[in-house]
PDB file of N, CA and C in Angstrom:
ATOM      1  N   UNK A   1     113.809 218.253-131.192  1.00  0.00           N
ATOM      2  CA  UNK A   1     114.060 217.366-130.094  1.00  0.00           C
ATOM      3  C   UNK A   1     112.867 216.428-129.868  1.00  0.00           C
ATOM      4  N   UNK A   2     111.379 217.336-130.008  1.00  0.00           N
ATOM      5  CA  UNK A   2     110.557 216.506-129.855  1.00  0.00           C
ATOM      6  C   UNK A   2     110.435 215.154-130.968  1.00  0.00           C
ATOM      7  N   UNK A   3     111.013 215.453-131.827  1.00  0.00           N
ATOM      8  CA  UNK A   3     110.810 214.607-133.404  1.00  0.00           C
ATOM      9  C   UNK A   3     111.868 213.161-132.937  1.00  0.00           C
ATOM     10  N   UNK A   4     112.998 213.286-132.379  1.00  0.00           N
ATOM     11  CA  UNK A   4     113.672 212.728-132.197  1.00  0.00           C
ATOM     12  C   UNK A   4     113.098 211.455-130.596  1.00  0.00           C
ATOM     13  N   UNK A   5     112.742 212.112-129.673  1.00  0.00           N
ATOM     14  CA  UNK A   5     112.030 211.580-128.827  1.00  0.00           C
ATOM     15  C   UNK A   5     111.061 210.564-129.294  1.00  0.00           C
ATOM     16  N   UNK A   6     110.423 211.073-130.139  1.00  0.00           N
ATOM     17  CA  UNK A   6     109.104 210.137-130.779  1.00  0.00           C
ATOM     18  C   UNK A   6     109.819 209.092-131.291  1.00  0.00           C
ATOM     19  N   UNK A   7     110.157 209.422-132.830  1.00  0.00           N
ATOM     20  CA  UNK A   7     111.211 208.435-133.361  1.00  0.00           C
ATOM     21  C   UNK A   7     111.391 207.409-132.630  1.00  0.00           C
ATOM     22  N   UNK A   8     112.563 207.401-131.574  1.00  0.00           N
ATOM     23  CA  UNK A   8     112.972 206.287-130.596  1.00  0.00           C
ATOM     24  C   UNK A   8     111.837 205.900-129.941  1.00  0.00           C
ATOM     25  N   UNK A   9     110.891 206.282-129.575  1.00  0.00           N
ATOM     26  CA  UNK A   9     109.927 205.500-128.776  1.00  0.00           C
ATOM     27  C   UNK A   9     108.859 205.058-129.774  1.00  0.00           C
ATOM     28  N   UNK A  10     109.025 205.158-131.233  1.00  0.00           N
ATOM     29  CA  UNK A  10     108.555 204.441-132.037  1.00  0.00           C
ATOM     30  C   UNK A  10     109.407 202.923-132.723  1.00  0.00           C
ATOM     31  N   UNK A  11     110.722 203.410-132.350  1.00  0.00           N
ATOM     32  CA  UNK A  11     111.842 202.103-132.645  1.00  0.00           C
ATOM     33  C   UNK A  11     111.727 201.417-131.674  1.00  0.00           C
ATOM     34  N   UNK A  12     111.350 201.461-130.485  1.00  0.00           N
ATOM     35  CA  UNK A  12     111.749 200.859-129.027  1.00  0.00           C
ATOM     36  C   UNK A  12     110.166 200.124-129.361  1.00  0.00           C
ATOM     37  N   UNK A  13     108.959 200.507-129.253  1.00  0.00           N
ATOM     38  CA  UNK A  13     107.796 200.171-129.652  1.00  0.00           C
ATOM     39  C   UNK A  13     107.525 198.891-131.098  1.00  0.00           C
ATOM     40  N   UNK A  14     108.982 199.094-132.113  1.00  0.00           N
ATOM     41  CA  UNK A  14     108.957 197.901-133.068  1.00  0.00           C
ATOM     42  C   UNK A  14     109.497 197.201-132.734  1.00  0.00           C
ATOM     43  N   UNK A  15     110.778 197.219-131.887  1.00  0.00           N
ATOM     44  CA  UNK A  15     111.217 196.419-131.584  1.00  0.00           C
ATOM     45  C   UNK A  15     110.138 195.304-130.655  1.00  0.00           C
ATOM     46  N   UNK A  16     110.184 195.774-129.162  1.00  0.00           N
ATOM     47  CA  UNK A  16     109.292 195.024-128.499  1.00  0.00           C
ATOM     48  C   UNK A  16     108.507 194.229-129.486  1.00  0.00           C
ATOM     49  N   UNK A  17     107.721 194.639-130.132  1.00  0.00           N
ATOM     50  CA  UNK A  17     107.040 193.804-131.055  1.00  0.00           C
ATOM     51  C   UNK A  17     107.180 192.705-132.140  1.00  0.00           C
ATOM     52  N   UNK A  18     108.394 193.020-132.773  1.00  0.00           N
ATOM     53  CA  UNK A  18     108.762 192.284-133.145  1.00  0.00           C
ATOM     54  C   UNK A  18     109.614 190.972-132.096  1.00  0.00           C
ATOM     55  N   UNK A  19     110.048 191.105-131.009  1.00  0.00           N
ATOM     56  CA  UNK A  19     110.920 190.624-129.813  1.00  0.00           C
ATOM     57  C   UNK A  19     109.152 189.825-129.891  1.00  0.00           C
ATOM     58  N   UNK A  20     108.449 190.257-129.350  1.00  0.00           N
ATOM     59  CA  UNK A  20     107.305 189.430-128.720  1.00  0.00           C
ATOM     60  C   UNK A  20     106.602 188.350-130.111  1.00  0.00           C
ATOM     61  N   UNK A  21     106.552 188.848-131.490  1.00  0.00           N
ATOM     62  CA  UNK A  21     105.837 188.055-132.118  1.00  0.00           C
ATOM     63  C   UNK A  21     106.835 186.942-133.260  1.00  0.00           C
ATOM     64  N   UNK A  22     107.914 188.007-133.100  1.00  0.00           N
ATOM     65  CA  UNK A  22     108.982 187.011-133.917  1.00  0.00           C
ATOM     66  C   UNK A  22     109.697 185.767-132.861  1.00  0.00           C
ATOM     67  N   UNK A  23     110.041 186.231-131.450  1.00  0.00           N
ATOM     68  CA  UNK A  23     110.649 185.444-130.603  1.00  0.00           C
ATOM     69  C   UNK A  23     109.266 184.645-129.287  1.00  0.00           C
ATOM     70  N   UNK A  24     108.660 185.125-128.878  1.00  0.00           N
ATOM     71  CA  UNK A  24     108.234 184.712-127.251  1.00  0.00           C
ATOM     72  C   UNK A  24     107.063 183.603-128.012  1.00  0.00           C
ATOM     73  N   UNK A  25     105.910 184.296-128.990  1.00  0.00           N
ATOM     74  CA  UNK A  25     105.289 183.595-129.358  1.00  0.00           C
ATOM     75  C   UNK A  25     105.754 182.009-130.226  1.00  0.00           C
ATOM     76  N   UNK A  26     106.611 181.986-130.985  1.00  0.00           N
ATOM     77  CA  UNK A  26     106.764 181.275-131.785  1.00  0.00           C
ATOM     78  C   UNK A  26     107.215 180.049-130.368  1.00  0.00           C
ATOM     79  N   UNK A  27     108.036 180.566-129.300  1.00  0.00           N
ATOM     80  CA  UNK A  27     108.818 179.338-128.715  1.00  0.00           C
ATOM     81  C   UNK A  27     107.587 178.879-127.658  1.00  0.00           C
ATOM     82  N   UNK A  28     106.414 179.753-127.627  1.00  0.00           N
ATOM     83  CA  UNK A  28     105.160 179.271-126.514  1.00  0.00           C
ATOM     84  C   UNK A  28     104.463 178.580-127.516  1.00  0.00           C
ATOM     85  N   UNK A  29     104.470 178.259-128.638  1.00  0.00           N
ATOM     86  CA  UNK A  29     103.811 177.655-129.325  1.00  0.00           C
ATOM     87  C   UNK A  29     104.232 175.981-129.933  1.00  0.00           C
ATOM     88  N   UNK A  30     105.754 176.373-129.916  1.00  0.00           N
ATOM     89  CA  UNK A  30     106.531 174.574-130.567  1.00  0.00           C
ATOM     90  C   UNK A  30     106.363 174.241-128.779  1.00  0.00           C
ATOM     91  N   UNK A  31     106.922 174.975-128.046  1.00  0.00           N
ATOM     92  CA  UNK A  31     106.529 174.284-126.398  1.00  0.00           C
ATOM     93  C   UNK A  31     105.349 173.510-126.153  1.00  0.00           C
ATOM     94  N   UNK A  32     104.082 174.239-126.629  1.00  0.00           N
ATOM     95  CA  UNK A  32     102.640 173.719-126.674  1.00  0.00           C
ATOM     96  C   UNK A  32     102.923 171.967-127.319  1.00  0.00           C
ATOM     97  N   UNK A  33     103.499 172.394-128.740  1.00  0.00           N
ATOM     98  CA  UNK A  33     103.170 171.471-129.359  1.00  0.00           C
ATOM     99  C   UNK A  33     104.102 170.200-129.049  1.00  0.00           C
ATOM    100  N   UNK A  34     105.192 170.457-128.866  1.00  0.00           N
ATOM    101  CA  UNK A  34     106.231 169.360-128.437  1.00  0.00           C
ATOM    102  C   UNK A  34     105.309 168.761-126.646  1.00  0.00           C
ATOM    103  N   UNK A  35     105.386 169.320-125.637  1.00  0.00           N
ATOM    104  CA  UNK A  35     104.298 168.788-124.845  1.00  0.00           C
ATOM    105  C   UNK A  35     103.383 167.646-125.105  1.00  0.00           C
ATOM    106  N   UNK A  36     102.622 168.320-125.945  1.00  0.00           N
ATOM    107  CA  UNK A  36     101.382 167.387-127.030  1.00  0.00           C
ATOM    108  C   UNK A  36     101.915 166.176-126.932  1.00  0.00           C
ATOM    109  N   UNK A  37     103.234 166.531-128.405  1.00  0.00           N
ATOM    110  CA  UNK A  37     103.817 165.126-128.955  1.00  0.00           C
ATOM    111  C   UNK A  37     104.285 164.157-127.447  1.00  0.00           C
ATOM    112  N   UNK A  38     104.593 164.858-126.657  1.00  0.00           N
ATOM    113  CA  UNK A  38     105.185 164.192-125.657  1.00  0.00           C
ATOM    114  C   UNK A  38     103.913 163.129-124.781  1.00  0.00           C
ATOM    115  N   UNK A  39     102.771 163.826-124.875  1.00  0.00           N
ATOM    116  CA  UNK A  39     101.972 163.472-124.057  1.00  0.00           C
ATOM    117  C   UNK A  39     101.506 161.978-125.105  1.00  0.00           C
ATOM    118  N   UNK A  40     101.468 162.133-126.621  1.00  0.00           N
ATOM    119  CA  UNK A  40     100.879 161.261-127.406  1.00  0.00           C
ATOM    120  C   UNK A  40     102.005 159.843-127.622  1.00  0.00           C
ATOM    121  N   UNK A  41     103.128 160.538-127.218  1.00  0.00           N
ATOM    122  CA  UNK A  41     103.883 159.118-127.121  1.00  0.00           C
ATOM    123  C   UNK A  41     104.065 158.480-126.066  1.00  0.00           C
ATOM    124  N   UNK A  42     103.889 159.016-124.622  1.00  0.00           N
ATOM    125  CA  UNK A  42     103.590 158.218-123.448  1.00  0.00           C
ATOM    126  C   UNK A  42     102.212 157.443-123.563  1.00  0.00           C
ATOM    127  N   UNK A  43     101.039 158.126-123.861  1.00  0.00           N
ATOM    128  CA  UNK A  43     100.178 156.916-124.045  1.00  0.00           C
ATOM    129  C   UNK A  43     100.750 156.000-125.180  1.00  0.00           C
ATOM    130  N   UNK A  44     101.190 156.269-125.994  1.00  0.00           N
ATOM    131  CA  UNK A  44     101.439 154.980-126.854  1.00  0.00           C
ATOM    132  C   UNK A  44     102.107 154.298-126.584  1.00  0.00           C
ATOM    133  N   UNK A  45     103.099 154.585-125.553  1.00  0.00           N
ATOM    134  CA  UNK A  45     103.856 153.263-125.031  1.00  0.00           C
ATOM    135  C   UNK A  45     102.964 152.357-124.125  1.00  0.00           C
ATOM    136  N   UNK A  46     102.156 153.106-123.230  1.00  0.00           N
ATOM    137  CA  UNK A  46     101.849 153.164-122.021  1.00  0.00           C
ATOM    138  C   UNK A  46     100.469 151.938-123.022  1.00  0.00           C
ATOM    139  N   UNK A  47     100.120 152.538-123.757  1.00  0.00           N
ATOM    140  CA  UNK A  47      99.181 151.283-124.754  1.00  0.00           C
ATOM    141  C   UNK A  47      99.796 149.905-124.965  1.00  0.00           C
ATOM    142  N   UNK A  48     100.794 150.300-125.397  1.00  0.00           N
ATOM    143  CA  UNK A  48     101.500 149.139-126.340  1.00  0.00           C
ATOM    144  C   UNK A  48     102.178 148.246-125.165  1.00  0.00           C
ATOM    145  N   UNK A  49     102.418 149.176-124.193  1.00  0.00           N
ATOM    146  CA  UNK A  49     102.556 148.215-122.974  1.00  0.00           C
ATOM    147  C   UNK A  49     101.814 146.832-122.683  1.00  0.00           C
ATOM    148  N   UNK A  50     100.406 147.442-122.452  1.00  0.00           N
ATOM    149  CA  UNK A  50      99.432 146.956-121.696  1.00  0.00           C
ATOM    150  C   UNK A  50      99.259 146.147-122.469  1.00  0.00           C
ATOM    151  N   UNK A  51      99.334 146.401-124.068  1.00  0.00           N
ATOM    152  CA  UNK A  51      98.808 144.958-124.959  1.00  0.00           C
ATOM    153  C   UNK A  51      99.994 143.809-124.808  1.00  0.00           C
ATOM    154  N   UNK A  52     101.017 144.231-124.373  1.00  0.00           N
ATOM    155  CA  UNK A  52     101.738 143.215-124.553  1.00  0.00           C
ATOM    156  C   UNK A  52     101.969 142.460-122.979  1.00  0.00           C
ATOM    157  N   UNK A  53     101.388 143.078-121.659  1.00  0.00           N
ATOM    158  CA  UNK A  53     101.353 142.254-120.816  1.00  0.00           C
ATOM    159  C   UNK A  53     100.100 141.616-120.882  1.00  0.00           C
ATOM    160  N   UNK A  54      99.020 142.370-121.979  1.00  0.00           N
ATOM    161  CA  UNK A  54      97.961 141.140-121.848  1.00  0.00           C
ATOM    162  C   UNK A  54      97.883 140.060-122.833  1.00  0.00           C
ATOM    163  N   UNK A  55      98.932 140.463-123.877  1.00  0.00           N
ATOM    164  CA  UNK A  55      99.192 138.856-124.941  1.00  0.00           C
ATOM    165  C   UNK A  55     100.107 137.966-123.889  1.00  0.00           C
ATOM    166  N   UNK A  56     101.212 138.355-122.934  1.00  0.00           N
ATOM    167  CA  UNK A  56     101.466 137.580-122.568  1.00  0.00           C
ATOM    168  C   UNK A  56     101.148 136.948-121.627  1.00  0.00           C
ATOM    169  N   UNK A  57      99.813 137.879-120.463  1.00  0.00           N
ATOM    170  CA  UNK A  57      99.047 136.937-119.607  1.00  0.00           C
ATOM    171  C   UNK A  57      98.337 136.103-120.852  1.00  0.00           C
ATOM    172  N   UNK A  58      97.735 135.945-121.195  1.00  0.00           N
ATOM    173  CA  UNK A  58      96.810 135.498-122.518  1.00  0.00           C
ATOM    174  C   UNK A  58      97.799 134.030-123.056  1.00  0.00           C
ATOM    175  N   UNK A  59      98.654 134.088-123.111  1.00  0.00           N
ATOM    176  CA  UNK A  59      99.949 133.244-123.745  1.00  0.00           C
ATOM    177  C   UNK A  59     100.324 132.417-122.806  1.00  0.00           C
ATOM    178  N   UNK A  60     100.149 132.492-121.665  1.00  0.00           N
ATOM    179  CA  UNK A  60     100.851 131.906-120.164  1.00  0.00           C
ATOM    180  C   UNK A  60      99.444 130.630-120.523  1.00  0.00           C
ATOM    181  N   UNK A  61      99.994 129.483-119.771  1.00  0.00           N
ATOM    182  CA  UNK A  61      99.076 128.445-119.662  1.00  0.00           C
ATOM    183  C   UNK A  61      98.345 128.647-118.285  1.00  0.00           C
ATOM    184  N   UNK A  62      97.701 127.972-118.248  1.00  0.00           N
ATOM    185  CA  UNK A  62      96.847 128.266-116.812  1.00  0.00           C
ATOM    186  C   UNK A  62      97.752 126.874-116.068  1.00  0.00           C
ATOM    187  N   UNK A  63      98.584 127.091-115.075  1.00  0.00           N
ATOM    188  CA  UNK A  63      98.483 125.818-114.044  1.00  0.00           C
ATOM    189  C   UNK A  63      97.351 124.953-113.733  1.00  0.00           C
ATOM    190  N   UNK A  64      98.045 123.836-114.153  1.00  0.00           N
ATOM    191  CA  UNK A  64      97.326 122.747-113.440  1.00  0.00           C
ATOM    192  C   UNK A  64      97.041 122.297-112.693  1.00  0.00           C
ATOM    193  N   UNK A  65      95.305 122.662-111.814  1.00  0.00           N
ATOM    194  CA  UNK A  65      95.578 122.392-109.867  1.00  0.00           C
ATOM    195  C   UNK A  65      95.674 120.353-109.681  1.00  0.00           C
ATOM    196  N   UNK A  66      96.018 119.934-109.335  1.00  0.00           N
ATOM    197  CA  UNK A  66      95.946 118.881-108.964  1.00  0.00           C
ATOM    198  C   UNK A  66      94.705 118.499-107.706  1.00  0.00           C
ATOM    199  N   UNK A  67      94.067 117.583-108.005  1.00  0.00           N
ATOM    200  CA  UNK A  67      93.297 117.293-107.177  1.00  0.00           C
ATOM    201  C   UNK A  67      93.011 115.920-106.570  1.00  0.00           C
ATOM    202  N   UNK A  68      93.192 115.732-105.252  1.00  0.00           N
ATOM    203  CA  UNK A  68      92.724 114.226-104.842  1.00  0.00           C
ATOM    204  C   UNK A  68      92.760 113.273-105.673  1.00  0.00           C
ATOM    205  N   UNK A  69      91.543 113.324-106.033  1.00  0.00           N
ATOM    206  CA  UNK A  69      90.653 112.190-106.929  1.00  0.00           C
ATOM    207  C   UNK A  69      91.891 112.253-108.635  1.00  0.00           C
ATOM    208  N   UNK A  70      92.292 113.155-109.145  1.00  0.00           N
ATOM    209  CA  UNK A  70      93.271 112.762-109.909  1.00  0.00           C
ATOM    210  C   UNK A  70      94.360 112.171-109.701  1.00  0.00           C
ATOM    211  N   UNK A  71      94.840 112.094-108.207  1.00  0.00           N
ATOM    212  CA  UNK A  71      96.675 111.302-108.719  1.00  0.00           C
ATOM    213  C   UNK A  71      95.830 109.535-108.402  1.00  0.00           C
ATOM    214  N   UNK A  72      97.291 109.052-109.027  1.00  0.00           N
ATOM    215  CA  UNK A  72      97.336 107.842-109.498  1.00  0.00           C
ATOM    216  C   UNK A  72      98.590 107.165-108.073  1.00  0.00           C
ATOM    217  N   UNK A  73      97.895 106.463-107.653  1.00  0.00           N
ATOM    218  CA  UNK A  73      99.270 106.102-106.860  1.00  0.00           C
ATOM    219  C   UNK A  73     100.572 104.634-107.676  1.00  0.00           C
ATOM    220  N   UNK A  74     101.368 105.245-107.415  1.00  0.00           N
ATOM    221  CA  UNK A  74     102.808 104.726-108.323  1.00  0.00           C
ATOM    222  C   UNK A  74     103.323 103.305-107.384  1.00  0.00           C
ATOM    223  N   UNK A  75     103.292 102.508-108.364  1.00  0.00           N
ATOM    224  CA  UNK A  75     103.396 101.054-107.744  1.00  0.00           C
ATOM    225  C   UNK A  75     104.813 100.358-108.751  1.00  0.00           C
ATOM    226  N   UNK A  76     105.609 100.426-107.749  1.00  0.00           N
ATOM    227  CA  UNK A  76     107.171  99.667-108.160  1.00  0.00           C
ATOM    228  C   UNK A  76     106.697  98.708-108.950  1.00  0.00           C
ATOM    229  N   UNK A  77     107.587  98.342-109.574  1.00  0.00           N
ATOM    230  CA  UNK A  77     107.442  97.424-110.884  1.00  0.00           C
ATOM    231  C   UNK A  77     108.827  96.205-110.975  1.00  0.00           C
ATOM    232  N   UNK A  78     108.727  95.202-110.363  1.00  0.00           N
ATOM    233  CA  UNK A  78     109.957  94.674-110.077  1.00  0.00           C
ATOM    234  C   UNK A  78     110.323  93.202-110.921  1.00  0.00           C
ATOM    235  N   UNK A  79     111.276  93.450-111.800  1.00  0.00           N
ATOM    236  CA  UNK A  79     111.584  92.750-112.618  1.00  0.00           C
ATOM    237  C   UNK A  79     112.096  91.435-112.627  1.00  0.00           C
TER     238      UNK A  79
END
């Protein structure tokens, strides 16, 4: 009886173990790593963003302030 007792609490003991290193570890580990990937493609947007609102501030012309002393006053022209 005692032989039999052991036994099972040596099967129950592989199991768990195998349950913990074949299953819990492997899915805490692609979790880790998918995270990662996740984190490395938000900055890369979050990059590729920024370069492209600063090519297109960069690309924008600057307005032209007008000032006093530049306008021209417009004189009819009568034929």
């Amino acid at each position: 009886m005692k032989f039999i007792e052991t036994a099972l609490e040596i099967f129950l003991l592989y199991l768990l173990y195998k349950f913990i290193f074949d299953f819990i570890i492997p899915i805490y580990e692609s979790s880790k790593k998918i995270k990662k990937q996740f984190g490395e493609m938000q900055d890369k947007m979050q990059n590729d963003l920024n370069k492209f609102q600063n090519h297109q501030n960069a690309s924008q012309p600057e307005p032209s302030v007008k000032k006093d002393e530049d306008y021209i006053d417009f004189e009819e022209i009568k034929k």
